[in-house]
C-alpha atoms as a PDB file:
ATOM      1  CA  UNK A   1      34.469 162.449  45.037  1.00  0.00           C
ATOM      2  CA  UNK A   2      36.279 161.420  41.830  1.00  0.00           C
ATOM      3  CA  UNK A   3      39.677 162.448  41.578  1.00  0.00           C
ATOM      4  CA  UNK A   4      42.156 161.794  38.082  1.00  0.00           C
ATOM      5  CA  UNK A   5      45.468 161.054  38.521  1.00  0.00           C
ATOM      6  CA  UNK A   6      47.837 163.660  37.440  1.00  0.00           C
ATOM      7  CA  UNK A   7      50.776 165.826  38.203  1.00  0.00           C
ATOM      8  CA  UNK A   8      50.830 169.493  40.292  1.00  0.00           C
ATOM      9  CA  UNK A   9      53.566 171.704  40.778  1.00  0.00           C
ATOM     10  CA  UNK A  10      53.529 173.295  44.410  1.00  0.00           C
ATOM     11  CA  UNK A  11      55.095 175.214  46.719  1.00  0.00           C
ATOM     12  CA  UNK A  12      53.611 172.898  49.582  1.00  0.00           C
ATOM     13  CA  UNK A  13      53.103 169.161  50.402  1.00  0.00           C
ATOM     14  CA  UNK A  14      49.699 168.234  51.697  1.00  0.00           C
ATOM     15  CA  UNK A  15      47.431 165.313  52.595  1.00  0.00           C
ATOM     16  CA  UNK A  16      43.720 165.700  52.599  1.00  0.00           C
ATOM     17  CA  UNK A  17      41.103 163.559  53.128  1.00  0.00           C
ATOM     18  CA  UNK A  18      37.722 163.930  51.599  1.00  0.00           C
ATOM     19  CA  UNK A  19      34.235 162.009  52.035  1.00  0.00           C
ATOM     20  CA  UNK A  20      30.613 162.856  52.136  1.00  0.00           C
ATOM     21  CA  UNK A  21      30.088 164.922  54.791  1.00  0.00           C
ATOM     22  CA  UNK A  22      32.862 167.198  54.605  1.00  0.00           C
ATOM     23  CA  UNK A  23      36.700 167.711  53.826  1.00  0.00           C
ATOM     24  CA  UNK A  24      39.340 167.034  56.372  1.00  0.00           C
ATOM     25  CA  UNK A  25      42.515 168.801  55.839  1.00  0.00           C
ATOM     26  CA  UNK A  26      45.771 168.040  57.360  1.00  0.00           C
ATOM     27  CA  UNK A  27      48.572 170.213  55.982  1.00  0.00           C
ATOM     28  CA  UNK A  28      52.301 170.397  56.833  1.00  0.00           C
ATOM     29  CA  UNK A  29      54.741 172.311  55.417  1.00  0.00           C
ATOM     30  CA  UNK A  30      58.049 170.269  54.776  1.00  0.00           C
ATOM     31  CA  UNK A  31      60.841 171.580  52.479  1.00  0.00           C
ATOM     32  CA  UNK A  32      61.919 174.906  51.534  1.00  0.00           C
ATOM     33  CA  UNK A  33      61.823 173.304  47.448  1.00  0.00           C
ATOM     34  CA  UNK A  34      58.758 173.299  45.368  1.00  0.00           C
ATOM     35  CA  UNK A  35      57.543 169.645  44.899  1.00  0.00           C
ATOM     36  CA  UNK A  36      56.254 167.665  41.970  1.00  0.00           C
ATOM     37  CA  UNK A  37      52.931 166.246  43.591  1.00  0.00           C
ATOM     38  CA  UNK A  38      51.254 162.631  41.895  1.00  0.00           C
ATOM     39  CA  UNK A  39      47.836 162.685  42.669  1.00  0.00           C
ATOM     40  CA  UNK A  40      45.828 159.867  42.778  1.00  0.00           C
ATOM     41  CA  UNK A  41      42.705 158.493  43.666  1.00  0.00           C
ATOM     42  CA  UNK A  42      42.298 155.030  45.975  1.00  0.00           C
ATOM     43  CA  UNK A  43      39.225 154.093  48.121  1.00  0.00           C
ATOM     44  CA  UNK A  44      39.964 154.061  52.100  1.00  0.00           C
ATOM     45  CA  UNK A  45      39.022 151.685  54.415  1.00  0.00           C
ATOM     46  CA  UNK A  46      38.080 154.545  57.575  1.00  0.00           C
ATOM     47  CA  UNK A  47      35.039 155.458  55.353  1.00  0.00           C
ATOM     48  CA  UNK A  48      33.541 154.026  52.635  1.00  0.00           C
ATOM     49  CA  UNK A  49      33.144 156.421  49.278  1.00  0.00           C
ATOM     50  CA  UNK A  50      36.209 158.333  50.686  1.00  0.00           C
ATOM     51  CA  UNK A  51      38.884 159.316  48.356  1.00  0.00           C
ATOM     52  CA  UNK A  52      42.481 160.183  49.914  1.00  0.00           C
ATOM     53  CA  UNK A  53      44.808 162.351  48.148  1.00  0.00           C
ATOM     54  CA  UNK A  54      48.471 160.914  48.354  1.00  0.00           C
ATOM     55  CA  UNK A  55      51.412 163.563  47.554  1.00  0.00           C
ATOM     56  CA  UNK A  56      54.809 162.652  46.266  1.00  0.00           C
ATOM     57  CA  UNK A  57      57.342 165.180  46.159  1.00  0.00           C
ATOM     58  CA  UNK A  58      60.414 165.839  43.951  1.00  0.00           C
ATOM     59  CA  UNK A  59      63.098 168.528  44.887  1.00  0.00           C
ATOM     60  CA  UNK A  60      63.188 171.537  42.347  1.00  0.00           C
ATOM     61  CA  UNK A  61      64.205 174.984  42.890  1.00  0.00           C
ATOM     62  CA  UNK A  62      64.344 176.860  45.924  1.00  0.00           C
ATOM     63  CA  UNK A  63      61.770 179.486  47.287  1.00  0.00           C
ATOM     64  CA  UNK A  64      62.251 182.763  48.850  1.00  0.00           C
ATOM     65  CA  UNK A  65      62.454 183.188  52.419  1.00  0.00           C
ATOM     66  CA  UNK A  66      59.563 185.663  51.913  1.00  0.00           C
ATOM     67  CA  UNK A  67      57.329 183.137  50.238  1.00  0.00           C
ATOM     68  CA  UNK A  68      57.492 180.551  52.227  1.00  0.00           C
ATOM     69  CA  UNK A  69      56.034 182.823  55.267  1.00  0.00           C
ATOM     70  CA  UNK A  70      53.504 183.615  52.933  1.00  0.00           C
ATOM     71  CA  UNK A  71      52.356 180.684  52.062  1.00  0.00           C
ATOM     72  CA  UNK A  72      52.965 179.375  55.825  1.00  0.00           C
ATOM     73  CA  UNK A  73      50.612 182.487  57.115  1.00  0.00           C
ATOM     74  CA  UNK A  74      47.907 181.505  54.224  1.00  0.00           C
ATOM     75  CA  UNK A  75      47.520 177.857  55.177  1.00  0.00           C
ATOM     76  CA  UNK A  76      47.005 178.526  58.997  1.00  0.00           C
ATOM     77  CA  UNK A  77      50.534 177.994  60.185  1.00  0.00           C
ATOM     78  CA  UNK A  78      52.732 180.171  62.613  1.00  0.00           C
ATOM     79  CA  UNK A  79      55.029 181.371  59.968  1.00  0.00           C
ATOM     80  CA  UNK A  80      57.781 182.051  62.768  1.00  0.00           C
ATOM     81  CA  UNK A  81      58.107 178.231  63.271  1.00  0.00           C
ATOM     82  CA  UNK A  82      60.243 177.367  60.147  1.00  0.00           C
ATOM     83  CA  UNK A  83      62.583 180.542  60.836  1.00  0.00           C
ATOM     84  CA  UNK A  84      62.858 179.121  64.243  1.00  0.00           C
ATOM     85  CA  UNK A  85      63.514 175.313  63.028  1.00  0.00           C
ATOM     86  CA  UNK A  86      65.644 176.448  60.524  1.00  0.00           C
ATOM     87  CA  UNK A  87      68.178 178.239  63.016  1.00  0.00           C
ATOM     88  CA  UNK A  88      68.113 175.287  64.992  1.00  0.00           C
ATOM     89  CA  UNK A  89      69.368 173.286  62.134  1.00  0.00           C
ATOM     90  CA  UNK A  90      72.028 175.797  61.152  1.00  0.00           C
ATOM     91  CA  UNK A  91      73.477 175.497  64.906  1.00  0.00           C
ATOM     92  CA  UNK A  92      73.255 171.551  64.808  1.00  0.00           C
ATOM     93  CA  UNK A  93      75.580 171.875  61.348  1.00  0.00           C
ATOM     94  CA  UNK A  94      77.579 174.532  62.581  1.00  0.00           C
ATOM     95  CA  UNK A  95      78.353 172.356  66.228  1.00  0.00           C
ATOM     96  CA  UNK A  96      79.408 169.483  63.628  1.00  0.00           C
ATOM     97  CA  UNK A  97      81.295 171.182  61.529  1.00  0.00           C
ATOM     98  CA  UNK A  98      83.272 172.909  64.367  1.00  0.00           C
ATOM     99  CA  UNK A  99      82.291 176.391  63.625  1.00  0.00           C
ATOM    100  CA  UNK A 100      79.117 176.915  66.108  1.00  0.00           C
ATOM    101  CA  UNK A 101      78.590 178.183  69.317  1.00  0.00           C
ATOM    102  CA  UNK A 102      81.073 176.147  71.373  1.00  0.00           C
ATOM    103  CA  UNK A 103      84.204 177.213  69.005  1.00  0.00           C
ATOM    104  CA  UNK A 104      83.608 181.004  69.765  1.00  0.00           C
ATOM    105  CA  UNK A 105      82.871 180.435  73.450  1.00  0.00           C
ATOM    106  CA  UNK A 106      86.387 178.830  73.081  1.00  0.00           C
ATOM    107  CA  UNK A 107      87.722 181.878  71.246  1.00  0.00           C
ATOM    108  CA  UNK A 108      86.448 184.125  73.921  1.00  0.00           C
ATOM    109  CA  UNK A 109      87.837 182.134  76.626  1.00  0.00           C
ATOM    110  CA  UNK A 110      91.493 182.237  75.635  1.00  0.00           C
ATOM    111  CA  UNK A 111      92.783 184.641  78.860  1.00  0.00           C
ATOM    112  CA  UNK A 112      94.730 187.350  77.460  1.00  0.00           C
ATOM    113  CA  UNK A 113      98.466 187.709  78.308  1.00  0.00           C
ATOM    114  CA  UNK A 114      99.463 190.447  80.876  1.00  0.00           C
ATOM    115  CA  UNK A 115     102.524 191.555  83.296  1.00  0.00           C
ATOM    116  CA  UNK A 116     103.818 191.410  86.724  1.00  0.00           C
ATOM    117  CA  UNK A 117     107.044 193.168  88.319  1.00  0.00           C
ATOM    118  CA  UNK A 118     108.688 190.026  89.860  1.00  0.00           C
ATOM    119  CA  UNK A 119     112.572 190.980  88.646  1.00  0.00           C
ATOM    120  CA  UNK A 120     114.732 193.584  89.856  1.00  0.00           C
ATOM    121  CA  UNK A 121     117.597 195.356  88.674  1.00  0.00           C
ATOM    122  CA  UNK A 122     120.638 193.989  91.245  1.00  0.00           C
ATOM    123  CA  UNK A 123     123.310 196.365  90.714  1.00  0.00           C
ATOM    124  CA  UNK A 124     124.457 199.518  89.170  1.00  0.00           C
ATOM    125  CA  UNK A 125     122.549 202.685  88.586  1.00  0.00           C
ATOM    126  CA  UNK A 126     119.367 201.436  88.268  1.00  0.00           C
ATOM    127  CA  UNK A 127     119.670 199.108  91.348  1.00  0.00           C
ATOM    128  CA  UNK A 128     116.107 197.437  92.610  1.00  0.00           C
ATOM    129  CA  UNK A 129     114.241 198.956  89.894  1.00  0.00           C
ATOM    130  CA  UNK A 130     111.628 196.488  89.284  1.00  0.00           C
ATOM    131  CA  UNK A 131     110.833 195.043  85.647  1.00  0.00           C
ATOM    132  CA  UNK A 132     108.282 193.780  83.865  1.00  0.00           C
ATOM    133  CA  UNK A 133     108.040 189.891  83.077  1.00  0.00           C
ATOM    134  CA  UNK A 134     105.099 188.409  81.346  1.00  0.00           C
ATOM    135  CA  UNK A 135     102.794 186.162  83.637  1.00  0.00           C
ATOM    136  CA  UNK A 136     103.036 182.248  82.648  1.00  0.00           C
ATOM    137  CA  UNK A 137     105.718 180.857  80.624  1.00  0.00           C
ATOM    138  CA  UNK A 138     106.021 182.162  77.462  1.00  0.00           C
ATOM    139  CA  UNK A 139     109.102 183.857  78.966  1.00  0.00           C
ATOM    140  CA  UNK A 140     111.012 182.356  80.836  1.00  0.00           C
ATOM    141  CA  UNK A 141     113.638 185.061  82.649  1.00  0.00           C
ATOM    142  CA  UNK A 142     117.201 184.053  84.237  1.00  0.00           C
ATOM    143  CA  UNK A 143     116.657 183.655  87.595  1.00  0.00           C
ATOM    144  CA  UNK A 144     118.488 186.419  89.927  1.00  0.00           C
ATOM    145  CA  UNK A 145     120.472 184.313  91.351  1.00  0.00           C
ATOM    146  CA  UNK A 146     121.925 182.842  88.354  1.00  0.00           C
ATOM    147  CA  UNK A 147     121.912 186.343  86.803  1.00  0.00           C
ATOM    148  CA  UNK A 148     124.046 188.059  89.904  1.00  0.00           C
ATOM    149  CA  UNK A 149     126.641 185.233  89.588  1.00  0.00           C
ATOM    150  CA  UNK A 150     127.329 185.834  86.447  1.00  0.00           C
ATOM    151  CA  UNK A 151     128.160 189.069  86.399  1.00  0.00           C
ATOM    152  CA  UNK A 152     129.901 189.023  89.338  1.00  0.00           C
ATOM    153  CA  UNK A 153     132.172 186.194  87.430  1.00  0.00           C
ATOM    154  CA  UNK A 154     132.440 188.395  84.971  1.00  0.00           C
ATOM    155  CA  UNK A 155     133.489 191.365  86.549  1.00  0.00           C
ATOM    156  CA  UNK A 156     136.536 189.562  88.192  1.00  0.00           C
ATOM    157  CA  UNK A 157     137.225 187.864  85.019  1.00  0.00           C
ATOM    158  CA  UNK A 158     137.336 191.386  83.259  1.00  0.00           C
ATOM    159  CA  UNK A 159     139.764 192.702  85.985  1.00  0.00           C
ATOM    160  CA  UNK A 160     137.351 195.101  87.269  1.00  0.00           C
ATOM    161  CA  UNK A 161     135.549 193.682  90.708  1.00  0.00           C
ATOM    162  CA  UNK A 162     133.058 196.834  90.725  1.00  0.00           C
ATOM    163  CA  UNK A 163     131.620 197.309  87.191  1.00  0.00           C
ATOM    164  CA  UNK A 164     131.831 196.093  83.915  1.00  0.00           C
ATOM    165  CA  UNK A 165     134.349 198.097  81.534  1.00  0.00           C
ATOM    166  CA  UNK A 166     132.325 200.335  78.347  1.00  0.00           C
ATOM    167  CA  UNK A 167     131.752 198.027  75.611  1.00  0.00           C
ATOM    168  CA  UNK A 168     128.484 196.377  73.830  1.00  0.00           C
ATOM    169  CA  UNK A 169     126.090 193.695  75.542  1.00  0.00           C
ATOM    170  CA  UNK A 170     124.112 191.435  73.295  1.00  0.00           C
ATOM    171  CA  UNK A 171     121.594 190.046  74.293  1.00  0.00           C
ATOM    172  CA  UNK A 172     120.010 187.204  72.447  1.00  0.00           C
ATOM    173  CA  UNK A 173     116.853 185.410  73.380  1.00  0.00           C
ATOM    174  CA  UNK A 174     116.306 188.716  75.282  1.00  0.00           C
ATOM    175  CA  UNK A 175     112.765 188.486  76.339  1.00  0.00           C
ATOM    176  CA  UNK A 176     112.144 190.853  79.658  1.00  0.00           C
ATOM    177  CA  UNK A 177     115.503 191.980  78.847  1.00  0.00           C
ATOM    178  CA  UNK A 178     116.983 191.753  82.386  1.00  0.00           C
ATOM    179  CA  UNK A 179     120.290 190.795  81.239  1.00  0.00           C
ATOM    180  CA  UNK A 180     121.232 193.783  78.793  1.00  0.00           C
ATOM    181  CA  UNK A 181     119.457 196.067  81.250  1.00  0.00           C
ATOM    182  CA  UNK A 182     121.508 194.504  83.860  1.00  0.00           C
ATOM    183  CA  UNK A 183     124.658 195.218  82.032  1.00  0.00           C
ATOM    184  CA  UNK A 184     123.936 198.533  81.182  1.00  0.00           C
ATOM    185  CA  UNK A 185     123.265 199.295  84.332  1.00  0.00           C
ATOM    186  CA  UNK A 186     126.843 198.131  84.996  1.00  0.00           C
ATOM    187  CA  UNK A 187     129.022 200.037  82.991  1.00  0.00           C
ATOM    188  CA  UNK A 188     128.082 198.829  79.138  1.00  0.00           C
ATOM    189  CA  UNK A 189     127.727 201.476  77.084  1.00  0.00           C
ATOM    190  CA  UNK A 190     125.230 200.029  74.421  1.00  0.00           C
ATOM    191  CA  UNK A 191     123.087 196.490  74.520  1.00  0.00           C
ATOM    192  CA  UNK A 192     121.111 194.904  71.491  1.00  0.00           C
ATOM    193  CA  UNK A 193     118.065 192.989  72.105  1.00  0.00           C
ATOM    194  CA  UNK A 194     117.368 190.423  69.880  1.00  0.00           C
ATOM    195  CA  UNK A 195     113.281 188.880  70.435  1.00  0.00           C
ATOM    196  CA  UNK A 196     111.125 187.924  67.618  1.00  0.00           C
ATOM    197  CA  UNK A 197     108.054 188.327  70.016  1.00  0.00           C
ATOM    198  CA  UNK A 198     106.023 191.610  69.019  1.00  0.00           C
ATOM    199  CA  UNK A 199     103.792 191.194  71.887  1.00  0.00           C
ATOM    200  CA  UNK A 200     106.676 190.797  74.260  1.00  0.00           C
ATOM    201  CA  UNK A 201     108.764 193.761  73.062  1.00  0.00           C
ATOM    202  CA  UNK A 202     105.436 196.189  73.606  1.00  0.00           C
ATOM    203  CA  UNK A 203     104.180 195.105  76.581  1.00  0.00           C
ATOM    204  CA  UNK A 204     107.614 194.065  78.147  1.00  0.00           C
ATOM    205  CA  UNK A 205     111.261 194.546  76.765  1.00  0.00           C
ATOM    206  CA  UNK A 206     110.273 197.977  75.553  1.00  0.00           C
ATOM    207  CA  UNK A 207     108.330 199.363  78.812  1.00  0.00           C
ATOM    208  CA  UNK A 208     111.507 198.051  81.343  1.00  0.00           C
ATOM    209  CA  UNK A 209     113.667 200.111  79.005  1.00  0.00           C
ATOM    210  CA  UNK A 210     111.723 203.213  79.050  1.00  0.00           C
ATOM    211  CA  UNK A 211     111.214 202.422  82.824  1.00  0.00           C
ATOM    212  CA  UNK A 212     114.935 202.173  83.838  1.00  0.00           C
ATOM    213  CA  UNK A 213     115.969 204.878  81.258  1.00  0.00           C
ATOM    214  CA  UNK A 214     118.128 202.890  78.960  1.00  0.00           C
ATOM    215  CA  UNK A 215     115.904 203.193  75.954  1.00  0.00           C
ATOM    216  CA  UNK A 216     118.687 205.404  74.533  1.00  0.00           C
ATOM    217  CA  UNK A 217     121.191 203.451  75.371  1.00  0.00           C
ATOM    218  CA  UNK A 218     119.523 200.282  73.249  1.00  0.00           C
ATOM    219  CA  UNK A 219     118.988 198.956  70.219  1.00  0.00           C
ATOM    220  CA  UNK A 220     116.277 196.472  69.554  1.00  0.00           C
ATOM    221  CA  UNK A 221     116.255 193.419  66.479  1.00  0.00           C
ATOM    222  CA  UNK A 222     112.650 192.240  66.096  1.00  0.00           C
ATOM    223  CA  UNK A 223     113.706 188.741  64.171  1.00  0.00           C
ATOM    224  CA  UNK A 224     114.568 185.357  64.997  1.00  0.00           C
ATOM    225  CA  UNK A 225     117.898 184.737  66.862  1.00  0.00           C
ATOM    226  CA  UNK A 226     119.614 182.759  63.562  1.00  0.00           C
ATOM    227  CA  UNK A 227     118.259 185.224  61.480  1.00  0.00           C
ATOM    228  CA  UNK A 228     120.715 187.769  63.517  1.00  0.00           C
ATOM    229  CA  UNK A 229     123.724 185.561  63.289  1.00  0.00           C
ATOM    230  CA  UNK A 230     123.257 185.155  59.362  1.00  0.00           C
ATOM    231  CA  UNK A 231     122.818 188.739  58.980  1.00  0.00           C
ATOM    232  CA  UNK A 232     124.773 190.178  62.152  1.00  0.00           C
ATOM    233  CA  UNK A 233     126.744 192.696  59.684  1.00  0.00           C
ATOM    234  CA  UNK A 234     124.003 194.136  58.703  1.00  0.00           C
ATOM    235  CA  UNK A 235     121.765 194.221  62.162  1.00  0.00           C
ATOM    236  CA  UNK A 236     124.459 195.565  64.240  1.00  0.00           C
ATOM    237  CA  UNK A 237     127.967 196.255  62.588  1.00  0.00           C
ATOM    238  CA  UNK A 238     130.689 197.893  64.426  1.00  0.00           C
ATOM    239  CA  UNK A 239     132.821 194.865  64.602  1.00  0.00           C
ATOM    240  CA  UNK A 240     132.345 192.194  67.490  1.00  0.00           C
ATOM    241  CA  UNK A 241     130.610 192.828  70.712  1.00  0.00           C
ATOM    242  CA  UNK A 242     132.088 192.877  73.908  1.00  0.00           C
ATOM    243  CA  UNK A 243     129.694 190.577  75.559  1.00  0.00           C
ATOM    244  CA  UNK A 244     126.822 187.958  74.911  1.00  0.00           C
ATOM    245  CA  UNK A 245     124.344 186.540  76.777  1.00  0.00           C
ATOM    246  CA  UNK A 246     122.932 183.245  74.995  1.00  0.00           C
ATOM    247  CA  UNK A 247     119.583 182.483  77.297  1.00  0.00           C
ATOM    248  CA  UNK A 248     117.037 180.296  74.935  1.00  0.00           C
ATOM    249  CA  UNK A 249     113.881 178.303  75.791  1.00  0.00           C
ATOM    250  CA  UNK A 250     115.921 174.938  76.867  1.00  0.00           C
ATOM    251  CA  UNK A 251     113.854 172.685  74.736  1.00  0.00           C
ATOM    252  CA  UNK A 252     114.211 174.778  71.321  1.00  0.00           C
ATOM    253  CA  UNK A 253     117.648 175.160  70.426  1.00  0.00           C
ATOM    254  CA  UNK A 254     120.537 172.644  69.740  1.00  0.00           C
ATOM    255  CA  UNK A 255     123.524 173.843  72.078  1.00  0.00           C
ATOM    256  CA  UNK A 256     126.010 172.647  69.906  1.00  0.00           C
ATOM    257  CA  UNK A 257     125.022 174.208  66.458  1.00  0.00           C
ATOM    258  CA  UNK A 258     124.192 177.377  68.534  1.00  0.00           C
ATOM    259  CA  UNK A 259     127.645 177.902  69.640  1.00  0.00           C
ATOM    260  CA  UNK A 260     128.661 176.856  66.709  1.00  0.00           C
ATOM    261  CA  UNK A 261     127.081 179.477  64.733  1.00  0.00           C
ATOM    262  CA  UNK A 262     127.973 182.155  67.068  1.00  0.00           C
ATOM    263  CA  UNK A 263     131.564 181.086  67.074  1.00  0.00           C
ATOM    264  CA  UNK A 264     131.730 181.802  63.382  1.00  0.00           C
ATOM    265  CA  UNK A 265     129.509 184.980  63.188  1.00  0.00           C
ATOM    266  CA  UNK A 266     131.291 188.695  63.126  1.00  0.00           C
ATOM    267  CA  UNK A 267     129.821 189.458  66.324  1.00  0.00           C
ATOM    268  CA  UNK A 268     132.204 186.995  68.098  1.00  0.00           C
ATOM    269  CA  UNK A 269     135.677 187.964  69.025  1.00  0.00           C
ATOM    270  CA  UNK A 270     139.170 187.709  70.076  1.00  0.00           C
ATOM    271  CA  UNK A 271     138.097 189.428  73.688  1.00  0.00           C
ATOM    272  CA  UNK A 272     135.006 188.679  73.517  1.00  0.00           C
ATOM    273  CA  UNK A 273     132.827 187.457  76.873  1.00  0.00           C
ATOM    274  CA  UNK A 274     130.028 184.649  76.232  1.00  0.00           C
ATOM    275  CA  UNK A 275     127.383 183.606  79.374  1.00  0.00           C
ATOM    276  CA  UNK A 276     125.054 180.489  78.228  1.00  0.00           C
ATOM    277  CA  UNK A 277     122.421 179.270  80.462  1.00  0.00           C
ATOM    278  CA  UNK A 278     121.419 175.978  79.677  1.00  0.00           C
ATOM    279  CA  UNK A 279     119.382 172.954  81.274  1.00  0.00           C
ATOM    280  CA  UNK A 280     120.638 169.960  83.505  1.00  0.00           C
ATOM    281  CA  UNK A 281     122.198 167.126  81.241  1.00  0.00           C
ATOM    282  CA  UNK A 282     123.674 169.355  78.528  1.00  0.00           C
ATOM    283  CA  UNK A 283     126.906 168.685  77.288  1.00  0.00           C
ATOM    284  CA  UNK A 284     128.512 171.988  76.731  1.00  0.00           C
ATOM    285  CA  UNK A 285     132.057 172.298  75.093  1.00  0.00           C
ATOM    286  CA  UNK A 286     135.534 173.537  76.865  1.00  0.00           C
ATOM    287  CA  UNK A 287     135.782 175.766  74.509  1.00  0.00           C
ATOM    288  CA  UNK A 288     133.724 178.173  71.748  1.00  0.00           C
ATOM    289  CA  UNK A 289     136.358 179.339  69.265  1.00  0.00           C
ATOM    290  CA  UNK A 290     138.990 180.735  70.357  1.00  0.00           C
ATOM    291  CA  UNK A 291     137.377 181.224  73.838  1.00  0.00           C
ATOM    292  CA  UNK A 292     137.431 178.838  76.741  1.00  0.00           C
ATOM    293  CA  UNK A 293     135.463 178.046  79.456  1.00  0.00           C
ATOM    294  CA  UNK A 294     136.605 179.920  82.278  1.00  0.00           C
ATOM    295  CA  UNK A 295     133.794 179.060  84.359  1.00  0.00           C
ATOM    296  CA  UNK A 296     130.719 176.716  84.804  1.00  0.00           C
ATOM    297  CA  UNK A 297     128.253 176.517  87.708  1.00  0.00           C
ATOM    298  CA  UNK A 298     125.272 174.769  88.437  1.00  0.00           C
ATOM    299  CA  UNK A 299     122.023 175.866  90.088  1.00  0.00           C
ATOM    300  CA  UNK A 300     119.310 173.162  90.646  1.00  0.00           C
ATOM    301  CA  UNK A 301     118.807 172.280  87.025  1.00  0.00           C
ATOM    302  CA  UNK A 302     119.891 175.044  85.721  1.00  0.00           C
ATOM    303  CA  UNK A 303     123.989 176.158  84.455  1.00  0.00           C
ATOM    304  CA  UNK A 304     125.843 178.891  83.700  1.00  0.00           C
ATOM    305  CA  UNK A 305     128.738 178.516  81.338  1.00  0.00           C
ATOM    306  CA  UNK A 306     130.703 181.462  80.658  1.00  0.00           C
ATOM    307  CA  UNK A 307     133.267 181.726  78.040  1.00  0.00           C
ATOM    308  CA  UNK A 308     136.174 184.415  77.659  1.00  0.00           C
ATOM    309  CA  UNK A 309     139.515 185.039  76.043  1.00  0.00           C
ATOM    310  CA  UNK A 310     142.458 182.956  77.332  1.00  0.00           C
ATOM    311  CA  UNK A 311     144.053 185.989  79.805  1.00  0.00           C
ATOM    312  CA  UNK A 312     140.621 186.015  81.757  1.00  0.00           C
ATOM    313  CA  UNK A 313     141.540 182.406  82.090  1.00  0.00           C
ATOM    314  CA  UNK A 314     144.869 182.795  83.449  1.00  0.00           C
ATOM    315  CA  UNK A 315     144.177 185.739  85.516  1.00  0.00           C
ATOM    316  CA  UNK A 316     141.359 184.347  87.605  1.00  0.00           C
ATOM    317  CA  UNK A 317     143.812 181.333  88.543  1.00  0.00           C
ATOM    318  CA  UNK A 318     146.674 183.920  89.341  1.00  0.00           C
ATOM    319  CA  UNK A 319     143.778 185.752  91.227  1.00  0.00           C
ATOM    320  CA  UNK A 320     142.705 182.584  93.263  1.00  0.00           C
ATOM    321  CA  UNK A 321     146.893 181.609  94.060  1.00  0.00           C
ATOM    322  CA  UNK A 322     147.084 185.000  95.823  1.00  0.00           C
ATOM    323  CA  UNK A 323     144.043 184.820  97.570  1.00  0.00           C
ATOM    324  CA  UNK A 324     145.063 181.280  98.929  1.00  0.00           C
ATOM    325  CA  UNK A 325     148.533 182.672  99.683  1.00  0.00           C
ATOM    326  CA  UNK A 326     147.352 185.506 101.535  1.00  0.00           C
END
């Protein structure tokens, strides 16, 4: 058979064979793009008087996904295979490119955050309530011991051994927020919680208040802890608070520009009360302002600094002669 060279356009890429007795086909389907074919004619050396087709292709523009099972189905092929191939391919690219099946099994695997009641209310009216405290560490609560010290140090300092006097708690760095709810529980009158965690206040800060019925009694700053210094006149007003409790993720904060900052901020006073709990080889100043340190205890690797006006000072040594004397 006599066969001129020339050129085809078509949807498919095929080989055939012919000779004398017959025509061997052998198509396969290989591209999703027509092809230019070059068809030529050239004597084999399987069968003498044997002419072999050869096909060349050239990309061009695409075809339907529709055609090509057409065209699949009318030349004897399974037109399922290329939408199964295909896929493949799309998962191979997707794998490489970071966006296949393994990057949403890891989105699915991420273990959602939940609760547990492992804190207590210690003293006061809502003594051993328990609170809420997120599981993990993306909060990381004073510990009761620590917590029950410092009050206690800061009911003697105050003058008044059983409670703490009315005034305003503010609690920054707040999290579960044990403290505030400790101090309300004591005597304070009002607390502000200051936590930029949406998923915390929700699920945690929010519930414990509701649960030891203080909600009323608080007042609650979504935003960053600097972000309430800068703007305290604004976020709470009313002139300085009567107490602060400064309990930040250890590894976060500088100790130095924090005090700093809330040594020069209108919610820090003449009579004002400061607790700081802060990790093992922190250097921590005598004095904050006007305050000084009227006490400083450690606990494992944890310490408790607490800061107060210069007459707390005075009257816990005065306090500690008599008790000697007596």
């Amino acid at each position: 058979m006599a066969v001129s060279s020339s050129l085809i356009l078509s949807p498919l890429h095929f080989n055939f064979v012919a000779n004398n007795k017959g025509i061997n086909k052998n198509l396969s389907f290989l591209s999703a793009n027509p092809f230019i074919f070059n068809i030529s004619s050239k004597p084999t050396n399987i069968n003498k008087g044997s002419s072999i087709v050869l096909c060349s292709y050239k990309s061009g523009s695409g075809l339907t996904a529709e055609d090509k099972r057409v065209l699949r189905e009318r030349y004897g092929f399974d037109p399922n295979d290329y939408i199964s191939e295909a896929k493949n391919e799309r998962i191979k690219e997707g794998k490489k490119q970071g966006k296949g099946k393994e990057v949403v099994a890891e989105e699915e695997a991420k273990v959602p955050r939940t609760t547990h009641k492992l804190l207590q209310v210690l003293g006061g009216k809502a003594k051993r309530k328990k609170l809420l405290s997120p599981k993990g560490m993306d909060v990381r609560p004073m510990m009761e011991v620590v917590k029950g010290a410092a009050f206690d140090i800061l009911q003697a300092a105050d003058g008044c051994p059983a409670s703490l006097r009315p005034g305003r708690w503010l609690d920054l760095y707040s999290g579960t927020g044990s403290v505030g709810i400790e101090a309300i529980s004591r005597g304070c009158s009002q607390a502000h919680f200051v936590e930029m965690d949406p998923w915390v206040i929700s699920n945690v800060l929010r519930p414990n208040l509701e649960w030891t019925g203080f909600l009323d009694a608080s007042v609650i700053h979504p935003v960053r802890v600097e972000t309430f210094l800068e703007e305290a006149d604004r976020f709470a007003g009313n002139g300085p608070f009567d107490y602060i409790s400064v309990t930040p993720p250890y590894t976060q904060v500088d100790y130095g520009m924090l005090m700093s900052q809330i040594s020069k901020s209108p919610i820090f006073g003449e009579d004002t009360f400061i607790v700081v709990e802060y990790p093992l080889r922190t250097d921590m100043l005598d004095s904050c302002g006007c305050l000084v340190k009227i006490k400083d205890r450690r606990f494992g690797r944890t310490h408790l600094a607490i800061y107060g006006p210069k007459w707390a000072q005075k009257k816990r040594k005065s306090d500690k002669t008599l008790q000697n004397t007596t």
